[in-house]
PDB file of N, CA and C in Angstrom:
ATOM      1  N   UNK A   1      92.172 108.307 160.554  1.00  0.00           N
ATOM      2  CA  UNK A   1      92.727 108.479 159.225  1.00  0.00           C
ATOM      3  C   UNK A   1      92.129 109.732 158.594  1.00  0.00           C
ATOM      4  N   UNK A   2      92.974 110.386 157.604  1.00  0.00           N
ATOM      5  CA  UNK A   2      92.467 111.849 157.164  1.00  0.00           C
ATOM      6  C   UNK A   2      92.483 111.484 155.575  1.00  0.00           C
ATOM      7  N   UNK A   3      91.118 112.117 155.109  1.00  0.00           N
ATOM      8  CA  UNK A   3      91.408 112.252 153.689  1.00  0.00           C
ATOM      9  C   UNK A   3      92.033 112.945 153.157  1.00  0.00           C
ATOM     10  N   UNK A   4      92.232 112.500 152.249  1.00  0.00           N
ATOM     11  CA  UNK A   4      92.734 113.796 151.547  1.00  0.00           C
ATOM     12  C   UNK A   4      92.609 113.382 149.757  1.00  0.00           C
ATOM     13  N   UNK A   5      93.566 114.642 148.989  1.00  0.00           N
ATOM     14  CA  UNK A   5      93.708 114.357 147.837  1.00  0.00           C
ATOM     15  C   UNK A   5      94.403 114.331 147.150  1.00  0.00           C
ATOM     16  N   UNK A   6      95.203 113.387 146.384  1.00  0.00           N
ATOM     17  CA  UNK A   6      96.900 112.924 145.770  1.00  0.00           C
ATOM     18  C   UNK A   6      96.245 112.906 144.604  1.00  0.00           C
ATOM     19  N   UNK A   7      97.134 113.717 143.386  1.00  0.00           N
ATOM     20  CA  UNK A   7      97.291 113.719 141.902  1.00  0.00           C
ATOM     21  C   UNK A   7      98.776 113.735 141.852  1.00  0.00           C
ATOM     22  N   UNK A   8      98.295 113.023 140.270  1.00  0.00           N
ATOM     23  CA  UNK A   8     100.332 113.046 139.854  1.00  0.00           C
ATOM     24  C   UNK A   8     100.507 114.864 139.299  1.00  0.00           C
ATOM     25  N   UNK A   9     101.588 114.375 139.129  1.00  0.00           N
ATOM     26  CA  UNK A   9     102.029 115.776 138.643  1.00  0.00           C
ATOM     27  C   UNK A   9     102.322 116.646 137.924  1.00  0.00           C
ATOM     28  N   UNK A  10     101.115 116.165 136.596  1.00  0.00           N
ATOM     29  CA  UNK A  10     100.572 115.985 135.564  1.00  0.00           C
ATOM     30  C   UNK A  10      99.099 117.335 135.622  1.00  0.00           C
ATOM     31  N   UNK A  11      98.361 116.548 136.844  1.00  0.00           N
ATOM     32  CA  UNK A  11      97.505 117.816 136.603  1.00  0.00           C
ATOM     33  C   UNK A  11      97.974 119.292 137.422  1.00  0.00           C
ATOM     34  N   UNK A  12      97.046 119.962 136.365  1.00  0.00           N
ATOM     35  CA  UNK A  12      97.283 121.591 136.059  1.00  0.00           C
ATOM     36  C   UNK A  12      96.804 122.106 137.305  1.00  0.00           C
ATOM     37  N   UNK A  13      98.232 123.149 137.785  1.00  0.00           N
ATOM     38  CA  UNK A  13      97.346 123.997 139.144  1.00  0.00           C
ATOM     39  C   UNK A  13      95.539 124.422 138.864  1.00  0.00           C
ATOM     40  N   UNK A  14      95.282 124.638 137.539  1.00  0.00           N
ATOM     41  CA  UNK A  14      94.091 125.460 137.469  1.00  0.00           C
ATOM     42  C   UNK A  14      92.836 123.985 138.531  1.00  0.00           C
ATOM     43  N   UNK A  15      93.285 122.850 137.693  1.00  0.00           N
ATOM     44  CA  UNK A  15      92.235 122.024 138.490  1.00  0.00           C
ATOM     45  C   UNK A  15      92.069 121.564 139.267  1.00  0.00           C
ATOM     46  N   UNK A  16      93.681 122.373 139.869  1.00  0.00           N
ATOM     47  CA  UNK A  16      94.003 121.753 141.701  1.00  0.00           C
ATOM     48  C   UNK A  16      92.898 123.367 142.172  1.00  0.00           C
ATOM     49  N   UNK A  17      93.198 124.693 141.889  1.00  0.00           N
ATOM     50  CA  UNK A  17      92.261 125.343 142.353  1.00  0.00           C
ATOM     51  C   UNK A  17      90.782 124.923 142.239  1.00  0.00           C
ATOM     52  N   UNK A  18      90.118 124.472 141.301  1.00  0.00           N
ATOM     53  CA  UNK A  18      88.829 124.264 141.028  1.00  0.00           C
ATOM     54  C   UNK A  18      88.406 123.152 142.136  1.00  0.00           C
ATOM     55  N   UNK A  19      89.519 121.768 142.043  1.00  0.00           N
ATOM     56  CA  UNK A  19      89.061 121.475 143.454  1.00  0.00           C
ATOM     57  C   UNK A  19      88.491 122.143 144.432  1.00  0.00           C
ATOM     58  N   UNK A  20      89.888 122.656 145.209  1.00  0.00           N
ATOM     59  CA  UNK A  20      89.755 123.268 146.279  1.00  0.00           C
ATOM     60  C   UNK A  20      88.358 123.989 146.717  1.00  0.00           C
ATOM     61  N   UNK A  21      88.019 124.859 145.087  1.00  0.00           N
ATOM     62  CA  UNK A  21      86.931 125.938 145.111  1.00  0.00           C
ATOM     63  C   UNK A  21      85.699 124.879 145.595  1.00  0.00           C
ATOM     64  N   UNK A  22      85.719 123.878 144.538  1.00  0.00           N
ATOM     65  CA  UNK A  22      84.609 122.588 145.375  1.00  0.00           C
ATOM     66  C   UNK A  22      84.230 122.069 146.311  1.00  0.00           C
ATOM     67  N   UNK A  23      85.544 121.753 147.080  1.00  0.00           N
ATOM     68  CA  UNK A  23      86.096 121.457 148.414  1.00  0.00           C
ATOM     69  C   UNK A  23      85.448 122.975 149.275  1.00  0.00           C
ATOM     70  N   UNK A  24      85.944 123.565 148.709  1.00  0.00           N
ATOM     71  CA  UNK A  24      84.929 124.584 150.073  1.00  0.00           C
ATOM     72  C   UNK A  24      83.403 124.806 149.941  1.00  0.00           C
ATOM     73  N   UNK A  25      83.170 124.433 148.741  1.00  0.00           N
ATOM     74  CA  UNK A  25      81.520 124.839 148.212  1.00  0.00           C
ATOM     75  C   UNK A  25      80.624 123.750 149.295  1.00  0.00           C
ATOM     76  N   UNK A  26      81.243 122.968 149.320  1.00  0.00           N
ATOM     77  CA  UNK A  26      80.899 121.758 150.301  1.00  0.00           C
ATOM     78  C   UNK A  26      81.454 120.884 151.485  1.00  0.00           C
ATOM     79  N   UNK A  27      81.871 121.829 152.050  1.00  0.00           N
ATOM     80  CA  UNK A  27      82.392 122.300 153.533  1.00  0.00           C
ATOM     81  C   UNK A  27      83.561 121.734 153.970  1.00  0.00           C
ATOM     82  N   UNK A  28      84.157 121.424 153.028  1.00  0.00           N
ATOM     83  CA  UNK A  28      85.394 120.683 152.758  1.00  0.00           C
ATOM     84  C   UNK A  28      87.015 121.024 152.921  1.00  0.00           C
ATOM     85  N   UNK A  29      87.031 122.418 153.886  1.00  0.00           N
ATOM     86  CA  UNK A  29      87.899 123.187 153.960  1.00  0.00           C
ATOM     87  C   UNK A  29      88.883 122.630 154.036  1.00  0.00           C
ATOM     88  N   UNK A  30      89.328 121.598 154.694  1.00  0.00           N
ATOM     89  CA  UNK A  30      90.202 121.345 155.500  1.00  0.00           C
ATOM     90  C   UNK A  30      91.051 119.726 154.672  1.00  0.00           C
ATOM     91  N   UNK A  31      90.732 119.604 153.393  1.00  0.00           N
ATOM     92  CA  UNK A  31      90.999 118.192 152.515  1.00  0.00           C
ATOM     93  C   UNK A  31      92.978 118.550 152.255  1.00  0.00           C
ATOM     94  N   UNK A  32      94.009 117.811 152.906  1.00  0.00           N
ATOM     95  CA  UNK A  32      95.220 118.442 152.110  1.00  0.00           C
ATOM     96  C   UNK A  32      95.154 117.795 151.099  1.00  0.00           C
ATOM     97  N   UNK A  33      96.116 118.705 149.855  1.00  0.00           N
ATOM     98  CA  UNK A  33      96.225 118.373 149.072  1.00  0.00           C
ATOM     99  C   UNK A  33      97.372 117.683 148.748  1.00  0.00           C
ATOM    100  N   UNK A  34      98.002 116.411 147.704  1.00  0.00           N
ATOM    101  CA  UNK A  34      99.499 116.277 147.552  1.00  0.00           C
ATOM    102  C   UNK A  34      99.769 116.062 146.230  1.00  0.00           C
ATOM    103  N   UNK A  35     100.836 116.070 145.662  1.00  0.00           N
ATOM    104  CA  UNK A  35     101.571 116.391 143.975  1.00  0.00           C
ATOM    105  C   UNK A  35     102.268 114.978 144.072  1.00  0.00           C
ATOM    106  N   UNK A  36     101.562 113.655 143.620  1.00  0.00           N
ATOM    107  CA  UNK A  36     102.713 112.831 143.631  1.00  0.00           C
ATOM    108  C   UNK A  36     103.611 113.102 142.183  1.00  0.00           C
ATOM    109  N   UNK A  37     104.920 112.727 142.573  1.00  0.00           N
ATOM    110  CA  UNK A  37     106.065 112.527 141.723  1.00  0.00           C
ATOM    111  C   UNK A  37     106.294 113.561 140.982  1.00  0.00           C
ATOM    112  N   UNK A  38     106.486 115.082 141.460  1.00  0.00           N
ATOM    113  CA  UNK A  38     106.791 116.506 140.594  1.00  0.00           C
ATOM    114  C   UNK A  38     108.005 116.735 140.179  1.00  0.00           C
ATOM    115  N   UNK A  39     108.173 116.769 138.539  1.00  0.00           N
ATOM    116  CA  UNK A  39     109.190 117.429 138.412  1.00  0.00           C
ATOM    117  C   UNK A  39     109.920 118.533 139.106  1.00  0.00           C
ATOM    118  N   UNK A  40     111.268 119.172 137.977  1.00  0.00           N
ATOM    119  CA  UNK A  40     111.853 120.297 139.071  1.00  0.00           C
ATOM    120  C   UNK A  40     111.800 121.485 138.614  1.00  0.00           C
ATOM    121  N   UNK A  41     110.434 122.014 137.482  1.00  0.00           N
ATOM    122  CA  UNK A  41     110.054 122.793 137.088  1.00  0.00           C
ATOM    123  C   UNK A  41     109.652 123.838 137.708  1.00  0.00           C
ATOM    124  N   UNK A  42     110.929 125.008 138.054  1.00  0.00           N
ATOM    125  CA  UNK A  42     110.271 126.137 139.059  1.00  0.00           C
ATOM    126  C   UNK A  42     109.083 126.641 139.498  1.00  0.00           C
ATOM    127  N   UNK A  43     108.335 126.777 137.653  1.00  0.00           N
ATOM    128  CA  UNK A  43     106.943 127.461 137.706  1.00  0.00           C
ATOM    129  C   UNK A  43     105.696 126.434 137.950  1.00  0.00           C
ATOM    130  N   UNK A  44     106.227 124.912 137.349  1.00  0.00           N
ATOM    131  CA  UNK A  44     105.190 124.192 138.166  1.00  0.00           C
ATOM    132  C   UNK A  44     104.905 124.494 139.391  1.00  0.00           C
ATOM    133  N   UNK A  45     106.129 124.197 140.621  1.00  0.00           N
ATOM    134  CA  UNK A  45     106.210 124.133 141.724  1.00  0.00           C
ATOM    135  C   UNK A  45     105.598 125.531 142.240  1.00  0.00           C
ATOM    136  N   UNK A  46     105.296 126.570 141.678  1.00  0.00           N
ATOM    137  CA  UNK A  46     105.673 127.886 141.715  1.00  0.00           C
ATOM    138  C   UNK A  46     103.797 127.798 141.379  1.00  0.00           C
ATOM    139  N   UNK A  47     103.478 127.274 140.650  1.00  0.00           N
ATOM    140  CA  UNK A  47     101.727 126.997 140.202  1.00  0.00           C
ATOM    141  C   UNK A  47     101.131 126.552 141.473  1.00  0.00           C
ATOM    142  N   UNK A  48     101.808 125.241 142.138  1.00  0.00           N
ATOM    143  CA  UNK A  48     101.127 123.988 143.054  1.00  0.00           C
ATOM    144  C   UNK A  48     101.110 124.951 144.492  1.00  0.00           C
ATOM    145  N   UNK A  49     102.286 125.936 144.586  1.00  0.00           N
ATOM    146  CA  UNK A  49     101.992 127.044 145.623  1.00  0.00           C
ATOM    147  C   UNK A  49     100.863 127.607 145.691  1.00  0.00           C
ATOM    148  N   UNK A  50     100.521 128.529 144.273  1.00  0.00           N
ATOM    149  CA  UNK A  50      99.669 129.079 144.227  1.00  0.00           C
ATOM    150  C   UNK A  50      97.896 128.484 144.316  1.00  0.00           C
ATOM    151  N   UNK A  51      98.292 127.271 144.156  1.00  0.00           N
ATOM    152  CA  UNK A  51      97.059 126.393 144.069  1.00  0.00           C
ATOM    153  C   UNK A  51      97.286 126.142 145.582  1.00  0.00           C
ATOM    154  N   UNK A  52      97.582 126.549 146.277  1.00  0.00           N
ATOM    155  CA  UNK A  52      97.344 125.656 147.493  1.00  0.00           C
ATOM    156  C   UNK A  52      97.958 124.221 147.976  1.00  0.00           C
ATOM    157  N   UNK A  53      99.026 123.716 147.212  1.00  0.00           N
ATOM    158  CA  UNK A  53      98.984 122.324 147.480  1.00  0.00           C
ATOM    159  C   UNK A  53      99.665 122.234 148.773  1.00  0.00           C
ATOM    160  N   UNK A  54      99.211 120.969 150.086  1.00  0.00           N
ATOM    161  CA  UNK A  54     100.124 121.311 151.235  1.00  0.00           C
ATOM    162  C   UNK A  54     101.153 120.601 150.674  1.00  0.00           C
ATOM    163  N   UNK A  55     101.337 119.363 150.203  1.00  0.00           N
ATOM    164  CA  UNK A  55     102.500 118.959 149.877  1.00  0.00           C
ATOM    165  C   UNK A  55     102.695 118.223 148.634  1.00  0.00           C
ATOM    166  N   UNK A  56     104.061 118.513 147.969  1.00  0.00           N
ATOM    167  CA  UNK A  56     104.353 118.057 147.228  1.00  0.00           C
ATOM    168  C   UNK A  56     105.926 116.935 147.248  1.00  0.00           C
ATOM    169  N   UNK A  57     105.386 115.660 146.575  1.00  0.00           N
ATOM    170  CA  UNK A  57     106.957 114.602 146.658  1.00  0.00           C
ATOM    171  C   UNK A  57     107.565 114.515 145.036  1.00  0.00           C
ATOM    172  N   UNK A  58     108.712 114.233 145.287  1.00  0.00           N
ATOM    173  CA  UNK A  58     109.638 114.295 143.899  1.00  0.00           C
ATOM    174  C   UNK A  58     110.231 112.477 144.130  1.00  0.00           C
ATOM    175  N   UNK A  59     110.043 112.292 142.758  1.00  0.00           N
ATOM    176  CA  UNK A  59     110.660 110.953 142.443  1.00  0.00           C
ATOM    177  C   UNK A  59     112.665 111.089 142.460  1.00  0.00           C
ATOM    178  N   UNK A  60     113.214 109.980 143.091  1.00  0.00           N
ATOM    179  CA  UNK A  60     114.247 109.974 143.167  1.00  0.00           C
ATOM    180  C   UNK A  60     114.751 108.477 142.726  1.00  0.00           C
ATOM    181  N   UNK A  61     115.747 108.543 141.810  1.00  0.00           N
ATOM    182  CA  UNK A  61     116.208 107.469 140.877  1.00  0.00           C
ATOM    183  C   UNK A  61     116.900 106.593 141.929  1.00  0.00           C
ATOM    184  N   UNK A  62     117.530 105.054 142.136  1.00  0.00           N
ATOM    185  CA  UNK A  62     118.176 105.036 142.587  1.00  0.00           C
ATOM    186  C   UNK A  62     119.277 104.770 141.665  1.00  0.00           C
ATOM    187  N   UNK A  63     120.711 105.877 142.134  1.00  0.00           N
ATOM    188  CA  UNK A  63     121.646 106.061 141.580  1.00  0.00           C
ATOM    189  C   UNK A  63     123.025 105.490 142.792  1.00  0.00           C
ATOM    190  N   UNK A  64     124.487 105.728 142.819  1.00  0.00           N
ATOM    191  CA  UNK A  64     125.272 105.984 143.252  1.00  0.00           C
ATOM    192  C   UNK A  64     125.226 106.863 144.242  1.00  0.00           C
ATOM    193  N   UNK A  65     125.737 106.970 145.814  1.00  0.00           N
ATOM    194  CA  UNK A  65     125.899 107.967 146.692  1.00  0.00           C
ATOM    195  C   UNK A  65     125.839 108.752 146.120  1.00  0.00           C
ATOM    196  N   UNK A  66     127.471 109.463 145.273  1.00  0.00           N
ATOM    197  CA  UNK A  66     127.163 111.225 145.135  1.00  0.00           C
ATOM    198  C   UNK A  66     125.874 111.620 144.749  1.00  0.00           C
ATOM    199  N   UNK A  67     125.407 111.294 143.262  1.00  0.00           N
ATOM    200  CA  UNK A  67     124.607 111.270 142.743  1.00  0.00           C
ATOM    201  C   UNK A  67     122.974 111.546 143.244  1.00  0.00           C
ATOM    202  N   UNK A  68     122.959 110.870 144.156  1.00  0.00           N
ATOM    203  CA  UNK A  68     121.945 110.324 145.163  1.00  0.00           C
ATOM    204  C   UNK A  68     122.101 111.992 145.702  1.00  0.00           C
ATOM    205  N   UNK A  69     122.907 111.833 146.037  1.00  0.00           N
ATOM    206  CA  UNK A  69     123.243 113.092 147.379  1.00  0.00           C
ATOM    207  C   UNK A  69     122.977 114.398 146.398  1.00  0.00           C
ATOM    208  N   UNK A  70     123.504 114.810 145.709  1.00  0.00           N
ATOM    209  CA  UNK A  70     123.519 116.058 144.556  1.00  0.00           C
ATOM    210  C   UNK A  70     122.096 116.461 144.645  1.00  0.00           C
ATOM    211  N   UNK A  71     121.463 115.247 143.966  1.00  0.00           N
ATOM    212  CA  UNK A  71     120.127 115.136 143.633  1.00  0.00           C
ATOM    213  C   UNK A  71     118.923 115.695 144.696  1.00  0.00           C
ATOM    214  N   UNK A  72     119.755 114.802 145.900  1.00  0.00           N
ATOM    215  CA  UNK A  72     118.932 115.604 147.591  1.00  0.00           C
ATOM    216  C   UNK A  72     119.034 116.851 147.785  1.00  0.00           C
ATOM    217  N   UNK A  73     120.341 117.694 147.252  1.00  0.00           N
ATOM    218  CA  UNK A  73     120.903 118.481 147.611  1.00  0.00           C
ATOM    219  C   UNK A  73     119.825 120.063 146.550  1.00  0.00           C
ATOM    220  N   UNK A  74     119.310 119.122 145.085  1.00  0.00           N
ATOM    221  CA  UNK A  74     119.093 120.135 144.251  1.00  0.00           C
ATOM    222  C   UNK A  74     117.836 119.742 144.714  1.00  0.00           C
ATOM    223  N   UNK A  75     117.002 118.892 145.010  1.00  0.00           N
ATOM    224  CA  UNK A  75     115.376 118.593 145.438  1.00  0.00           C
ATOM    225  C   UNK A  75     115.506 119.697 146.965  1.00  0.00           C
ATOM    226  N   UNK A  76     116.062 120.100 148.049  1.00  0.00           N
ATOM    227  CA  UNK A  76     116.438 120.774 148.883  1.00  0.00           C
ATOM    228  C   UNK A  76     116.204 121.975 148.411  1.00  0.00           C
ATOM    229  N   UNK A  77     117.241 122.646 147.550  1.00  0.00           N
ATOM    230  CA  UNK A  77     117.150 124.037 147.185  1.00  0.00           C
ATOM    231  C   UNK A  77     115.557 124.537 146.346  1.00  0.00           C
ATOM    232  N   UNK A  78     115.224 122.919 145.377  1.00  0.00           N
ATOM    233  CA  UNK A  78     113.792 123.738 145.314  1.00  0.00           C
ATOM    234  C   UNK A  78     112.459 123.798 146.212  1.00  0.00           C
ATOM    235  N   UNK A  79     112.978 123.237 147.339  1.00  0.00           N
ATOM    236  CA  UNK A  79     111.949 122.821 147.916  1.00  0.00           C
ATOM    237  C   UNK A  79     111.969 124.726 148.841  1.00  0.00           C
ATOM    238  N   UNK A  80     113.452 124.947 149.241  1.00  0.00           N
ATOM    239  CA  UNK A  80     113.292 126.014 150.145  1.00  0.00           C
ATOM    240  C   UNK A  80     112.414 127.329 149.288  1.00  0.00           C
ATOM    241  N   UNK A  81     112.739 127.088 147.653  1.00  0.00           N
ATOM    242  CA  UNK A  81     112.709 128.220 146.811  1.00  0.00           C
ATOM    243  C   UNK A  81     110.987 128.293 146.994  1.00  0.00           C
ATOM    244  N   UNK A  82     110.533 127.785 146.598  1.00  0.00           N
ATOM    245  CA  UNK A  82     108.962 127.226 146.591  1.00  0.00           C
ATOM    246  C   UNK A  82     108.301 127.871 147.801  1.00  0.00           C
ATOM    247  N   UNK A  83     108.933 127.679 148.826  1.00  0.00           N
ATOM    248  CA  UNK A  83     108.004 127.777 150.122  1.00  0.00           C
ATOM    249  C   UNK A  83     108.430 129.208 150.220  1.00  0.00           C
TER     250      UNK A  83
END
């Protein structure tokens, strides 16, 4: 099993870096990081990059097929934009 470290998606890239900076101060290179439940806020997503996060998950409602599908379709496009 691997540790790691899950915040919602709430906290601020700055204290996902300060982690990290911790995480290496104490040999910790290698901890992934994850964003539970992120909005679809470009510059968040666009922050959690810059912070390093390896991964981030988005909450999905359950709705109706299309709906459902749209929704996959717009969580998709930000996911490619991001990376």
């Amino acid at each position: 099993m691997t540790a790691g470290y899950r915040r919602q998606a709430a906290t601020p890239p700055e204290t996902l870096r300060r982690v990290r900076l911790w995480l290496a101060d104490n040999g910790r290179t290698n901890v992934p990081v994850t964003i539970f439940g992120a909005g679809r806020d470009k510059a968040a997503l666009a922050g959690y990059a810059e912070a390093e996060v390896d991964e981030v998950t988005f909450l999905l409602p359950t709705q109706p097929e299309p709906e459902t599908l749209r929704d996959l379709d717009e969580l998709a496009d930000l996911a490619s934009s991001a990376s």
